[in-house]
C-alpha atoms as a PDB file:
ATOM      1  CA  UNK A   1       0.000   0.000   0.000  1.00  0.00           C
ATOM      2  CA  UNK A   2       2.991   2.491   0.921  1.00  0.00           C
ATOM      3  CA  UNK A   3       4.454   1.450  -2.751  1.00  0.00           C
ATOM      4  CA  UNK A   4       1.179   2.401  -4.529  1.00  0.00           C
ATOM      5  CA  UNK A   5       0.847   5.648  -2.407  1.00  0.00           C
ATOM      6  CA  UNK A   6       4.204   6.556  -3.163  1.00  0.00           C
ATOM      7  CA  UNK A   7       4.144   5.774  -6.787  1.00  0.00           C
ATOM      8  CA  UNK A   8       0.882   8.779  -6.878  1.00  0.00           C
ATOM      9  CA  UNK A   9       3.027  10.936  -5.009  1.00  0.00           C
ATOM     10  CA  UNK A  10       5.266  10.809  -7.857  1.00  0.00           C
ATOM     11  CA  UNK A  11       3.011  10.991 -10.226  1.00  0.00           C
ATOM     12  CA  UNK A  12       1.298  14.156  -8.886  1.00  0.00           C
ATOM     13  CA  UNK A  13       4.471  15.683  -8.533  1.00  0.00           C
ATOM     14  CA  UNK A  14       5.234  15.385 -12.115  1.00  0.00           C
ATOM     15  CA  UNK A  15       1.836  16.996 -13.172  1.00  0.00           C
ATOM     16  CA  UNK A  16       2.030  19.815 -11.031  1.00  0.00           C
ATOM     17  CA  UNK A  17       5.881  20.139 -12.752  1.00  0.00           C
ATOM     18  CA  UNK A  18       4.081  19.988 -15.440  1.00  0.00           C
ATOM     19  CA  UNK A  19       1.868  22.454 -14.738  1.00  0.00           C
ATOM     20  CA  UNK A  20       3.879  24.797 -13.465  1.00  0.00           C
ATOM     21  CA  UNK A  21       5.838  24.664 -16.735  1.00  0.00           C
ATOM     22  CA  UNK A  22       3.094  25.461 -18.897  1.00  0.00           C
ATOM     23  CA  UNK A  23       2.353  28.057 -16.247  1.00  0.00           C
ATOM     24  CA  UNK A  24       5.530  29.938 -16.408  1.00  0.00           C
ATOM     25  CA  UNK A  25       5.362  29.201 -20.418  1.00  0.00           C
ATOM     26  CA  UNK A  26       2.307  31.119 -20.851  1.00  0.00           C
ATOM     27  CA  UNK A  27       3.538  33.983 -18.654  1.00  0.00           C
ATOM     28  CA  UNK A  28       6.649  34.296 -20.756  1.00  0.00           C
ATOM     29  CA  UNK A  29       4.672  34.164 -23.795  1.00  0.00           C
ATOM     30  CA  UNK A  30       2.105  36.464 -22.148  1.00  0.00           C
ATOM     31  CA  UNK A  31       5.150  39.001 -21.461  1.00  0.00           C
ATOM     32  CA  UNK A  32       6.751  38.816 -25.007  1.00  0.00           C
ATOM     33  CA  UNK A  33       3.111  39.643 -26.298  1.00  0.00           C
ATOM     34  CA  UNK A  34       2.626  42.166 -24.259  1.00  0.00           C
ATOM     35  CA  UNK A  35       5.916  43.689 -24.984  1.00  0.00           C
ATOM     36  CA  UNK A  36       5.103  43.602 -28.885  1.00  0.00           C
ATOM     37  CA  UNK A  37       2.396  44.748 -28.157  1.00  0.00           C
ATOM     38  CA  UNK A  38       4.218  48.516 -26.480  1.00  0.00           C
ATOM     39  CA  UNK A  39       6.366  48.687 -29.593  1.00  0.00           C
ATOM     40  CA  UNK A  40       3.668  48.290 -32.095  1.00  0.00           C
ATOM     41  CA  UNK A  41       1.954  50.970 -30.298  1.00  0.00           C
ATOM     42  CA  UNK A  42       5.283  53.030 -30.196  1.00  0.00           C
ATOM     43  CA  UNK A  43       5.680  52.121 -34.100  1.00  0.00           C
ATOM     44  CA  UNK A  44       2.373  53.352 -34.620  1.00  0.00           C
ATOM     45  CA  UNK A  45       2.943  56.579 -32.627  1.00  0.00           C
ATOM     46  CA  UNK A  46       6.132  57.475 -34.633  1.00  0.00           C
ATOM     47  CA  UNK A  47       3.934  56.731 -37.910  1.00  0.00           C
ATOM     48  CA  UNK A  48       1.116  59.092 -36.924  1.00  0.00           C
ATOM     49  CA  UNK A  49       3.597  61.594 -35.726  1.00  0.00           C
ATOM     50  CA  UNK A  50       6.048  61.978 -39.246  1.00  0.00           C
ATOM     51  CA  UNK A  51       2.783  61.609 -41.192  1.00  0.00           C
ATOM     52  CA  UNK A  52       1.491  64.768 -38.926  1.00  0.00           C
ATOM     53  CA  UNK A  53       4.821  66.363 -39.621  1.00  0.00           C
ATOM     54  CA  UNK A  54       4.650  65.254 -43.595  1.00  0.00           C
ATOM     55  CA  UNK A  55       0.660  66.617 -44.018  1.00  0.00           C
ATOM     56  CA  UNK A  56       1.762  70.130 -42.063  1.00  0.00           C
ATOM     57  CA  UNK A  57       4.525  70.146 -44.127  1.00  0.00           C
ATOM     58  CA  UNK A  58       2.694  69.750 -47.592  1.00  0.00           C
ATOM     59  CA  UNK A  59      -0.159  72.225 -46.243  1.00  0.00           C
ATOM     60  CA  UNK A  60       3.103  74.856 -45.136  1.00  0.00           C
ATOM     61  CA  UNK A  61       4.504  74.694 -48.823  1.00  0.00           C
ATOM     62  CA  UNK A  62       0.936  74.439 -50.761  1.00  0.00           C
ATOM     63  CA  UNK A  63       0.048  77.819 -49.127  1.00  0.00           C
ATOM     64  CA  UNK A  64       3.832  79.065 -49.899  1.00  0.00           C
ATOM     65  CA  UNK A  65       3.236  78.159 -53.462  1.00  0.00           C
ATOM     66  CA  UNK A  66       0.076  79.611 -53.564  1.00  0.00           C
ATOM     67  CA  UNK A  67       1.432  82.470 -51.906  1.00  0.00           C
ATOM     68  CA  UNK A  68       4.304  82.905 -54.680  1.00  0.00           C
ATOM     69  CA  UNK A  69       1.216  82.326 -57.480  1.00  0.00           C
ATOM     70  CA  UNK A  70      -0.483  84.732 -56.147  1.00  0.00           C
ATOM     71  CA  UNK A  71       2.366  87.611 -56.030  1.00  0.00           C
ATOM     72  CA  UNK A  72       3.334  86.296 -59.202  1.00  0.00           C
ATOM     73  CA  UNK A  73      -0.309  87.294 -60.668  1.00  0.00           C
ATOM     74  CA  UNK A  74      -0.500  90.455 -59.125  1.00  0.00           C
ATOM     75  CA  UNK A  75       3.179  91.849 -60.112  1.00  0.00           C
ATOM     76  CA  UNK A  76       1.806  90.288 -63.926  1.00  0.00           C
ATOM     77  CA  UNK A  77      -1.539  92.490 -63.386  1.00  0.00           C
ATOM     78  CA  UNK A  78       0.989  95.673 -62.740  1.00  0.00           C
ATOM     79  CA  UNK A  79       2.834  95.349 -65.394  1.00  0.00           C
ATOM     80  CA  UNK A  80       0.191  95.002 -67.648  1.00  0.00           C
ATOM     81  CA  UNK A  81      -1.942  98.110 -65.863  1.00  0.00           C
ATOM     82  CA  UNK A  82       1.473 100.472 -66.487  1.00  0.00           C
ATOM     83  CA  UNK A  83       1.569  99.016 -70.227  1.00  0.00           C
ATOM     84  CA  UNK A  84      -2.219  99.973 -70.657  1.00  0.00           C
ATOM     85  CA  UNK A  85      -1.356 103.245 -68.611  1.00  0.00           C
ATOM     86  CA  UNK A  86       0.837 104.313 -70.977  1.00  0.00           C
ATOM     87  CA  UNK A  87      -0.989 103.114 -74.176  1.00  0.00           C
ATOM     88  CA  UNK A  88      -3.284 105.551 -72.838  1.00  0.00           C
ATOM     89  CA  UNK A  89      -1.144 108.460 -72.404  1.00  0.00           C
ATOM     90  CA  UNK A  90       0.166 107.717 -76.124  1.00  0.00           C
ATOM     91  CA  UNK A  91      -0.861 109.125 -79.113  1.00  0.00           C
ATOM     92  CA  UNK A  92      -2.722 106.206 -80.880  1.00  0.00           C
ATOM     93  CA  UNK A  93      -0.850 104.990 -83.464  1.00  0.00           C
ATOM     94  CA  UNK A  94       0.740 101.552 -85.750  1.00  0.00           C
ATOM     95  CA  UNK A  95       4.108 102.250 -83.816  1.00  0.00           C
ATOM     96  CA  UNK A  96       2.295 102.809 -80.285  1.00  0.00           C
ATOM     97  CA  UNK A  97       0.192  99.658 -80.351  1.00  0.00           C
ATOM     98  CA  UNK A  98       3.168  97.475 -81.986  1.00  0.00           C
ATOM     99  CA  UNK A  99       5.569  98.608 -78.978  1.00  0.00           C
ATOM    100  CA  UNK A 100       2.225  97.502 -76.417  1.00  0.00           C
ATOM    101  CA  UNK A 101       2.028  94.552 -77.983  1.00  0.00           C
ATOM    102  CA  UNK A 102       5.745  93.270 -77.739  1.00  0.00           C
ATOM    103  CA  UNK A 103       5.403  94.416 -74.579  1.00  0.00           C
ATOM    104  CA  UNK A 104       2.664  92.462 -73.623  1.00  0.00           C
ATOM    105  CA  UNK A 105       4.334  89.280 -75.007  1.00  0.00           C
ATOM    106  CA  UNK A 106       7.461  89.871 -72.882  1.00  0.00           C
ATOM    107  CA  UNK A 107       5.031  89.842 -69.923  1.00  0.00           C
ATOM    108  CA  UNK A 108       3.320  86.822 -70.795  1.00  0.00           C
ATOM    109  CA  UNK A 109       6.791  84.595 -71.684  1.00  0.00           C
ATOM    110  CA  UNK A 110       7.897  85.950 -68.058  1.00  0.00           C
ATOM    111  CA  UNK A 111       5.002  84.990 -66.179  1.00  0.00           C
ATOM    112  CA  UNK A 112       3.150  82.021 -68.144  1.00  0.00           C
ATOM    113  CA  UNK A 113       5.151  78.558 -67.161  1.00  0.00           C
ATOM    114  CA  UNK A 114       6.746  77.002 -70.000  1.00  0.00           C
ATOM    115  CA  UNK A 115       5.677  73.448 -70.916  1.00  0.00           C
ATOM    116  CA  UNK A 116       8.112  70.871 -71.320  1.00  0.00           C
ATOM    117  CA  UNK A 117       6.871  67.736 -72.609  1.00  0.00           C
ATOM    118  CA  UNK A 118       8.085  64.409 -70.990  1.00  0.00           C
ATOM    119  CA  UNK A 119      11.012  62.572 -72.874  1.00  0.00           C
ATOM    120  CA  UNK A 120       9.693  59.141 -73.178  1.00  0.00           C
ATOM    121  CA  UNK A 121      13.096  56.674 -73.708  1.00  0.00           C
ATOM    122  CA  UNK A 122      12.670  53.715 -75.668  1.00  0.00           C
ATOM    123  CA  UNK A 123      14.440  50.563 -75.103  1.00  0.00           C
ATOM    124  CA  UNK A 124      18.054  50.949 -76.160  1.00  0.00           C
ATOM    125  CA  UNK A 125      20.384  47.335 -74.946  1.00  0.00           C
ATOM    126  CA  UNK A 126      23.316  47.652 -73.116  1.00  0.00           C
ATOM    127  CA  UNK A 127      26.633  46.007 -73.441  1.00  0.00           C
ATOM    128  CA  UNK A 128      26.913  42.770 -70.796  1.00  0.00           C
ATOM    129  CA  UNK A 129      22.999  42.431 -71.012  1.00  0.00           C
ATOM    130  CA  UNK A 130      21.262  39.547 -72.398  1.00  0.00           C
ATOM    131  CA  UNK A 131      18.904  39.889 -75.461  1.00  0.00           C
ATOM    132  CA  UNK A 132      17.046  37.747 -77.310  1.00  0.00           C
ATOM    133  CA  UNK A 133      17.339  37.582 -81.520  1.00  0.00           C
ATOM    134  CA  UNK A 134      14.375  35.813 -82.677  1.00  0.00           C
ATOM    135  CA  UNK A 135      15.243  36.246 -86.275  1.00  0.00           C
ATOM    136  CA  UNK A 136      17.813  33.138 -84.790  1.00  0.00           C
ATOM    137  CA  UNK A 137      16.032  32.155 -82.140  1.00  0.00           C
ATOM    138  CA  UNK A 138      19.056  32.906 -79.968  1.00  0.00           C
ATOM    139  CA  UNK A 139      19.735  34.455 -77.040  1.00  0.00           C
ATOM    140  CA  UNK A 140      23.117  36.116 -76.960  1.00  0.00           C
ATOM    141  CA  UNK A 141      25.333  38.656 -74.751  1.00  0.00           C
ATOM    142  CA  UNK A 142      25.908  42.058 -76.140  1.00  0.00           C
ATOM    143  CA  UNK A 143      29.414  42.786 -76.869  1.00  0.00           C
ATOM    144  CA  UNK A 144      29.818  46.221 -78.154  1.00  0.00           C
ATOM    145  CA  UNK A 145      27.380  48.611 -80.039  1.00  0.00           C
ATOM    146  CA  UNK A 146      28.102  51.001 -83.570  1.00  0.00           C
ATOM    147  CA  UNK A 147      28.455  54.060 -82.758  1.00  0.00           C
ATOM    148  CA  UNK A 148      25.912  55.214 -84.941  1.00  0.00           C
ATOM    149  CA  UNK A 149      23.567  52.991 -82.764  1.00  0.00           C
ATOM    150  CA  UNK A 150      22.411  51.117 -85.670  1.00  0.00           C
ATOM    151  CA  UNK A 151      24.884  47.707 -85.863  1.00  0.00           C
ATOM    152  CA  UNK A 152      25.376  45.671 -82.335  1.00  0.00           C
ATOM    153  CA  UNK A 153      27.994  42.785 -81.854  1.00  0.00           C
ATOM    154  CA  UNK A 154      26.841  39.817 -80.186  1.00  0.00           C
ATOM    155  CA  UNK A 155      27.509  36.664 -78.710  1.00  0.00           C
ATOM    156  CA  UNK A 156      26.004  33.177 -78.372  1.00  0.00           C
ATOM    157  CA  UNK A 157      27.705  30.249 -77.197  1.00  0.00           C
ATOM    158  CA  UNK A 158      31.406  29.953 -79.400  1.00  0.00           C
ATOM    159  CA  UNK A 159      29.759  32.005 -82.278  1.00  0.00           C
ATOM    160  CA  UNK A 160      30.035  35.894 -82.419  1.00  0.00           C
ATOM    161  CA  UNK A 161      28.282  37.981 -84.880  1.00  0.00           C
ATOM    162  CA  UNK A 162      26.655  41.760 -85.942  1.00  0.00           C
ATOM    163  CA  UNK A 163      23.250  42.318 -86.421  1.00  0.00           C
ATOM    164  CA  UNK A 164      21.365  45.391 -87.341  1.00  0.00           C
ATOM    165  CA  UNK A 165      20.416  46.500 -83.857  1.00  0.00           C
ATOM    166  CA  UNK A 166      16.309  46.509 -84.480  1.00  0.00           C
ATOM    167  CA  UNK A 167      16.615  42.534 -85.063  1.00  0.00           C
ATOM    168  CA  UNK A 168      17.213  42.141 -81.430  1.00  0.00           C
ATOM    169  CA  UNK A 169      15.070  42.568 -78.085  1.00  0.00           C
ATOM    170  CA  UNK A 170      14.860  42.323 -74.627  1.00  0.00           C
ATOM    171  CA  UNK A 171      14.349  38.821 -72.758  1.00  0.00           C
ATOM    172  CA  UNK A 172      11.082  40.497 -71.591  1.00  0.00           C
ATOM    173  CA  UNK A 173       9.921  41.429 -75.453  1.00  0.00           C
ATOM    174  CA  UNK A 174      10.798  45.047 -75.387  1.00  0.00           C
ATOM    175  CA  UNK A 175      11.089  45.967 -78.939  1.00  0.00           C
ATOM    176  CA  UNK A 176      14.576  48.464 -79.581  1.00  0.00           C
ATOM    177  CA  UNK A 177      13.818  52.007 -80.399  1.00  0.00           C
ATOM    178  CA  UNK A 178      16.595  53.767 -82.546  1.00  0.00           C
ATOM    179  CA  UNK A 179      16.711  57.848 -81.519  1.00  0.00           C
ATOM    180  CA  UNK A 180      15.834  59.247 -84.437  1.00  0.00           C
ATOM    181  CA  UNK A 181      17.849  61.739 -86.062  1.00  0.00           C
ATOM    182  CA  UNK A 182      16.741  65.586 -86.618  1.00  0.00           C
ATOM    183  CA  UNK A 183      16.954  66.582 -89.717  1.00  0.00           C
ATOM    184  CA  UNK A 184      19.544  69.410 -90.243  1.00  0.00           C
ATOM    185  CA  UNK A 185      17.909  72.548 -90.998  1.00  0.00           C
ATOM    186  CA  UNK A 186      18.001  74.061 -94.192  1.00  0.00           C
ATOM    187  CA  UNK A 187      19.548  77.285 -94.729  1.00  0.00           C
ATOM    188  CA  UNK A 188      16.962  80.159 -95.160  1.00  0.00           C
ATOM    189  CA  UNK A 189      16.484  81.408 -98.652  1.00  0.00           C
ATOM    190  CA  UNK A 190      18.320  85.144 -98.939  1.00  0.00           C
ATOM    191  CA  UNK A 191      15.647  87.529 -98.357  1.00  0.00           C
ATOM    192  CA  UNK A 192      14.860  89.252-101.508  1.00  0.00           C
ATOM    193  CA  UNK A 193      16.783  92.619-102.735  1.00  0.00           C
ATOM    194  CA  UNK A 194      14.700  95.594-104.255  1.00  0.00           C
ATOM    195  CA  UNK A 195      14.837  96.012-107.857  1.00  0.00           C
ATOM    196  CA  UNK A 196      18.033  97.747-109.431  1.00  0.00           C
ATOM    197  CA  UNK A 197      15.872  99.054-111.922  1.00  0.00           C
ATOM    198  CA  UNK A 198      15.743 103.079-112.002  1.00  0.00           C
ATOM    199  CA  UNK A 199      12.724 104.771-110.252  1.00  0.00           C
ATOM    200  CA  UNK A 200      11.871 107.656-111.368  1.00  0.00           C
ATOM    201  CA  UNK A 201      11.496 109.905-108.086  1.00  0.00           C
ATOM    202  CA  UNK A 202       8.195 112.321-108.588  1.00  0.00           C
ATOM    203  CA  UNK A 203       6.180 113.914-106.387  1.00  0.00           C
ATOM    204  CA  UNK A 204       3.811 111.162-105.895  1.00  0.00           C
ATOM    205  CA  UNK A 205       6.469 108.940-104.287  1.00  0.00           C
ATOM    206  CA  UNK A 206       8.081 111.639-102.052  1.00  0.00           C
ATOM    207  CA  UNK A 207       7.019 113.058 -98.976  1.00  0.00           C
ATOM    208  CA  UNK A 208       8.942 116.134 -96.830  1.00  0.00           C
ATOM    209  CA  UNK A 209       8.539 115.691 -93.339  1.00  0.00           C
ATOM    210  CA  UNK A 210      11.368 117.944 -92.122  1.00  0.00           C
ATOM    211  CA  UNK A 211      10.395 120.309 -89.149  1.00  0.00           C
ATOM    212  CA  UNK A 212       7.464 117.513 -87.536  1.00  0.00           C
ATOM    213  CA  UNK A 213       6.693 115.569 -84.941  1.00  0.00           C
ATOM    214  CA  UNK A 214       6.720 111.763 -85.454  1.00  0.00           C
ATOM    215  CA  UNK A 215       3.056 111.184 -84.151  1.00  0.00           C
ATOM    216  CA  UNK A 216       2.317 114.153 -86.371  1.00  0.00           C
ATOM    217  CA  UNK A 217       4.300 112.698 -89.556  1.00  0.00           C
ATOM    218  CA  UNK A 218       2.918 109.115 -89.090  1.00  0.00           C
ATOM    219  CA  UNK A 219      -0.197 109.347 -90.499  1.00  0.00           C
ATOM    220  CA  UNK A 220       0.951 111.360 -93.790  1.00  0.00           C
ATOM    221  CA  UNK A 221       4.067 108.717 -93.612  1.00  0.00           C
ATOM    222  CA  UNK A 222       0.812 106.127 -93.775  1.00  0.00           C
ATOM    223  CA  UNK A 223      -0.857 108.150 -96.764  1.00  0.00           C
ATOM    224  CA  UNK A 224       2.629 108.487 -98.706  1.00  0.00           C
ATOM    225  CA  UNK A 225       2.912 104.694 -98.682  1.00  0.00           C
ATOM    226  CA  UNK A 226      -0.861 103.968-100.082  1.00  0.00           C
ATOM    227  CA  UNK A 227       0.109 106.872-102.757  1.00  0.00           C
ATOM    228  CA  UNK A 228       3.598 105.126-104.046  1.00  0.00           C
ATOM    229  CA  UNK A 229       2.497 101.530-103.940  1.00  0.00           C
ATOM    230  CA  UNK A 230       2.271 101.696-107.525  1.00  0.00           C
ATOM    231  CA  UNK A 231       6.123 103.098-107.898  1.00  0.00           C
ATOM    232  CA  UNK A 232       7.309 100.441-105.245  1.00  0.00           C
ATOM    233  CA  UNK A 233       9.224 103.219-103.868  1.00  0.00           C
ATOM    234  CA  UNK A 234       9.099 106.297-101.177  1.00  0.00           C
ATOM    235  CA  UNK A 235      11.562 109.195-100.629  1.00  0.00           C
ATOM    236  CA  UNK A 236      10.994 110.531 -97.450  1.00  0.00           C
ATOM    237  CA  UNK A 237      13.354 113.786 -97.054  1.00  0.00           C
ATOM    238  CA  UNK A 238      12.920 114.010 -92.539  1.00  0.00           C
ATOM    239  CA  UNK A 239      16.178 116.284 -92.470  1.00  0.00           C
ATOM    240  CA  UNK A 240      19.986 115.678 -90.595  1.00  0.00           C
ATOM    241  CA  UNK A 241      19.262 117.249 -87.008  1.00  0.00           C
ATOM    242  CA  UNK A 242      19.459 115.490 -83.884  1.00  0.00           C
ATOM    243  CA  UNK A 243      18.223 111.947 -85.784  1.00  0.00           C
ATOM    244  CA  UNK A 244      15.614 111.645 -83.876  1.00  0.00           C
ATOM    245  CA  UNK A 245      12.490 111.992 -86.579  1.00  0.00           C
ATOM    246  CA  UNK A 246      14.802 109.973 -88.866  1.00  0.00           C
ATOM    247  CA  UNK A 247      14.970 107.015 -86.074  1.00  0.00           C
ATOM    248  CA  UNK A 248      11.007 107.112 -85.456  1.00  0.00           C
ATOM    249  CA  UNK A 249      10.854 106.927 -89.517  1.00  0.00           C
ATOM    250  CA  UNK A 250      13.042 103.876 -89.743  1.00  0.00           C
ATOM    251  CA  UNK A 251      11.200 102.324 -86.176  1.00  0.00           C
ATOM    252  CA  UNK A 252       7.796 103.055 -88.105  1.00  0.00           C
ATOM    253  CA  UNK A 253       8.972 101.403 -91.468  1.00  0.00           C
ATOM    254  CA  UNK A 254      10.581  98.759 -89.520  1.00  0.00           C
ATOM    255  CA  UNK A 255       6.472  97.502 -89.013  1.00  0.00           C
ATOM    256  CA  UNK A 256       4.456  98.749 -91.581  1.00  0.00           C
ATOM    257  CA  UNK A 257       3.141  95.267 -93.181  1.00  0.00           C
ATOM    258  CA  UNK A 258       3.618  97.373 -97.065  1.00  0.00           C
ATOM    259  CA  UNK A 259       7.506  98.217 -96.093  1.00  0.00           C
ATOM    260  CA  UNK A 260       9.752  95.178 -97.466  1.00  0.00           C
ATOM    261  CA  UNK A 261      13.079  97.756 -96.178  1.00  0.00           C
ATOM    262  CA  UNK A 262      14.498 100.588 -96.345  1.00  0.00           C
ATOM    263  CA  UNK A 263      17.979 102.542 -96.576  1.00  0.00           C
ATOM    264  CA  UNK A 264      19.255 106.066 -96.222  1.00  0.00           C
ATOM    265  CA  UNK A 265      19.478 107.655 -99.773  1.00  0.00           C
ATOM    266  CA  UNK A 266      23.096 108.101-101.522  1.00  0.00           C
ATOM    267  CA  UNK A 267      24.996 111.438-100.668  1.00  0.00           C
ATOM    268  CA  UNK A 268      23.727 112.835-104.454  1.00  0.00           C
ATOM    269  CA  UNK A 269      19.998 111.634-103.130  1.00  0.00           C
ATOM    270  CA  UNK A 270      19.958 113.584 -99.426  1.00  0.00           C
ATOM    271  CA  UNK A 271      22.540 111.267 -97.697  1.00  0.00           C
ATOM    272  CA  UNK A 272      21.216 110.870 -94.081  1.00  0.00           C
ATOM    273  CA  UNK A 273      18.249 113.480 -94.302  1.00  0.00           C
ATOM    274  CA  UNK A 274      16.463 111.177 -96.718  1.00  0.00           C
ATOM    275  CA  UNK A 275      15.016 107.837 -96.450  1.00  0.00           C
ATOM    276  CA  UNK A 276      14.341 105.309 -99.336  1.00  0.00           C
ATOM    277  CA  UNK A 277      11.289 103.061 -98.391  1.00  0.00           C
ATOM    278  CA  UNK A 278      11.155 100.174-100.576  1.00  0.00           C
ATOM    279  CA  UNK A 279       7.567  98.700-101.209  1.00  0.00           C
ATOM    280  CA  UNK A 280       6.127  95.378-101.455  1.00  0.00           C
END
């Protein structure tokens, strides 16, 4: 009876081991959990924080960029209110509204953002890569490419060989795109001379400006054109002086859609006191 008593004893005393095992098993496992469990709440803190930092961030330069738009717009809006200012102020003329206008389209390439269209790069292999030639139904290593871009040395097994680059691909199918070249521009044609023929100078196709005002000689400058279209030709005698009607002459020539160009007259013809306006 002792024996059998004994022999429980012993076998309690193992399940209770047992027990307590599993017991201090579960607490470790318990602790470990409950330790991931504090850094995935610390990881997720830190997350929440730098994507509070990131959004204040984007907000702080979205209202700096606005900001800049914004100044941007306005400085735009002065420029253009002076150029209209002073269009105003002007005596209204071809010359006046040609200088507002270039004006006006220095403004705009200032402000407006330019456009640059994404570069989209084809597939172009690379010497050491792997390609495929199906023409051969190969696959060989690249071993050097023309320089022209348009012959490519390869290899496969002990044979070595060029092909024209476009019979070869990628191992993934990409097809090879050859830059293509840009045509050289052609030279532009000379831009044609007057006539050498005589003109015979009258006083239909000559016009004496000499003592005016340009804003007062522009719009008989305007009439002597219509009159002398026939002739081709306009003498327009503005006098030496200071050069200053003769340079709002040649800056009102230098736009007037019937002017092809225009010259100061030989010394026998008025030398610098006379301009020759050449008609189209």
């Amino acid at each position: 009876a002792q024996g059998r008593v004994g022999g429980f004893s012993e076998d309690i005393n193992e399940v209770i081991a047992g027990l307590e095992k599993q017991r201090r098993q579960q607490e470790e496992r318990a602790e470990e959990a409950a330790q991931l469990l504090e850094r995935a709440e610390k990881f997720y803190n830190e997350v929440s924080e730098r994507a509070k930092l990131l959004q204040e961030r984007e907000t702080e330069l979205k209202r700096s960029q606005e900001q800049a738009v914004q100044e941007a717009i306005n400085e735009a809006k002065g420029e253009i209110a002076g150029v209209i200012q002073e269009l105003k102020q002007q005596p209204k003329s071809g010359q006046t509204a040609q200088q507002a206008t270039e004006e006006l389209n220095a403004i705009a390439q200032r402000r407006l953002p330019k456009k640059t269209p994404p570069k989209q790069q084809g597939y172009l292999p690379k010497v050491g890569e792997r390609v495929r030639i199906p023409s051969l139904g190969q696959t060989a290593e690249v071993l050097e490419i023309g320089e022209n871009q348009k012959q490519i040395t390869v290899r496969f097994g002990l044979m070595k060989t060029t092909v024209p680059i476009t019979d070869v691909e990628s191992l993934d199918g990409q097809k090879v795109e050859v830059p293509k070249e840009t045509p050289k521009a052609k030279p532009a044609p000379p831009a044609a001379k007057p006539s050498s023929q005589p003109t015979v100078r009258t006083s239909q196709n000559t016009l004496d400006i000499r003592g005016k005002r340009v804003h007062h000689a522009e719009p008989e400058i305007e009439k002597a054109i219509n009159q002398a279209l026939n002739s081709g030709v306009l003498w327009i005698i503005h006098g030496k002086g200071t050069g200053r009607l003769r340079d709002g002459v040649h800056e009102i020539l230098k736009y007037h859609p019937q002017v092809e160009c225009f010259e100061l007259a030989p010394q026998n013809e008025g030398g610098a006191g006379v301009t020759i306006a050449y008609l189209k």
